[in-house]
Protein backbone atom coordinates (compact mmCIF):
# COMPACT_ATOMS: atom_id res chain seq x y z
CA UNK A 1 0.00 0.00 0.00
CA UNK A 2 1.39 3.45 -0.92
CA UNK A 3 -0.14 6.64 0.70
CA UNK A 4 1.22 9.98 -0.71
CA UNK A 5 -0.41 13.38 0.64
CA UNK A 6 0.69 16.64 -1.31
CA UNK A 7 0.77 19.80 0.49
CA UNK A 8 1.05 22.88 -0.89
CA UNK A 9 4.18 25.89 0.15
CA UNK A 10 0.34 27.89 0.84
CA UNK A 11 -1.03 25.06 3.17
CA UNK A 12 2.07 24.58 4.93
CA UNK A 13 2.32 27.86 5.64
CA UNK A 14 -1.19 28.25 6.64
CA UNK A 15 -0.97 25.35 9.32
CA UNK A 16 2.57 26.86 10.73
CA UNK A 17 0.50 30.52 11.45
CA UNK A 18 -2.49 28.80 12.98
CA UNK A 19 -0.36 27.19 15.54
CA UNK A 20 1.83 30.06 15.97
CA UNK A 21 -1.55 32.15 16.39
CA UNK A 22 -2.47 29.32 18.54
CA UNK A 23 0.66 29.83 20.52
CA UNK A 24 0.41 33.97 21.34
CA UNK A 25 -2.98 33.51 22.01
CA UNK A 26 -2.32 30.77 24.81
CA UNK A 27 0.57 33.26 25.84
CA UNK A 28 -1.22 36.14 26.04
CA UNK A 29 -3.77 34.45 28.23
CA UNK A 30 -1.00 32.68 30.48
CA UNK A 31 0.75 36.01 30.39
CA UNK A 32 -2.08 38.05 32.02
CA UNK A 33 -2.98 35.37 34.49
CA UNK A 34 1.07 35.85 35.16
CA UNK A 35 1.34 39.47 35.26
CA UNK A 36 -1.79 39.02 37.49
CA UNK A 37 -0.19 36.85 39.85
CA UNK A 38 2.95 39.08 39.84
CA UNK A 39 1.20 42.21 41.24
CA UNK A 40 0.04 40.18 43.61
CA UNK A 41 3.12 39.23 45.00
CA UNK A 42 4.57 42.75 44.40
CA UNK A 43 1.83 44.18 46.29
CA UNK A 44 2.19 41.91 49.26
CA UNK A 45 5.65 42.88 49.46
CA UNK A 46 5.01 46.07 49.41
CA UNK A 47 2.07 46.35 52.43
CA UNK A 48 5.02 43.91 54.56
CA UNK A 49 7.32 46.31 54.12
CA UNK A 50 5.31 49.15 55.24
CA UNK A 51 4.53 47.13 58.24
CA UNK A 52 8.07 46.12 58.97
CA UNK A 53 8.79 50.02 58.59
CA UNK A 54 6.21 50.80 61.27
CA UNK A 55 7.09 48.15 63.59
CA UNK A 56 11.20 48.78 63.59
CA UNK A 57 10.29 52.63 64.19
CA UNK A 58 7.76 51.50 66.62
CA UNK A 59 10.80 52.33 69.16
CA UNK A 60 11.02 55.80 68.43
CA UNK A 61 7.49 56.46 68.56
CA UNK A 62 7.30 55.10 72.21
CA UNK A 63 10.28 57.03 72.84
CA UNK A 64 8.72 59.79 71.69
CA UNK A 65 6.03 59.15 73.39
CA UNK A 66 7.34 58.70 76.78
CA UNK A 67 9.45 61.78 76.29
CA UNK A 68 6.35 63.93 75.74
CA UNK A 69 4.35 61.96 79.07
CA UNK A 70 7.37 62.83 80.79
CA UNK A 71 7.25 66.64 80.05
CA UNK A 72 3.72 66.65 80.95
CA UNK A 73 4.20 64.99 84.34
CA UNK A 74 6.95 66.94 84.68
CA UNK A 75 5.15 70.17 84.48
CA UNK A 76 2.13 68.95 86.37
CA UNK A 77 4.38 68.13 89.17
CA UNK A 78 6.39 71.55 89.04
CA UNK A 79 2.67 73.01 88.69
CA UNK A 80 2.05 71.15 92.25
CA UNK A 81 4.79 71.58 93.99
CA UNK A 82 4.92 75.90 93.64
């Protein structure tokens, strides 16, 4: 048994742009799920790092704080004590 299939240069070429269509369109779809998922993680980084920020200068807002209660008991008492 002999089987022989012509193809045309046209039909080959044809077939190779559907799949490559095939191909981008796949990609673009993987791509925005990707660049979705990316943001994501960019994003989450981001609001940790704020919080990080807050919490390390956490000590110089109690300091600050303080320093102020301080000055206030400090005048209350000078108030008192004339």
């Amino acid at each position: 048994m002999k089987l022989e299939i012509e193809i045309t240069e046209e039909q080959l070429k044809s077939g190779i742009e559907r799949n490559i269509r095939t191909i981008i369109a796949k990609y673009s779809i993987d791509g925005a799920k990707l660049i979705e998922k990316r943001l994501k993680e960019l994003y989450n980084k981001a609001v940790d790092d704020t919080i990080n920020e807050i919490i390390h200068s956490e000590g110089d807002l109690k300091e600050l704080v303080n320093t102020q209660i301080k000055k206030k008991i400090d005048k209350k008492l000078n108030q008192l004590l004339k």
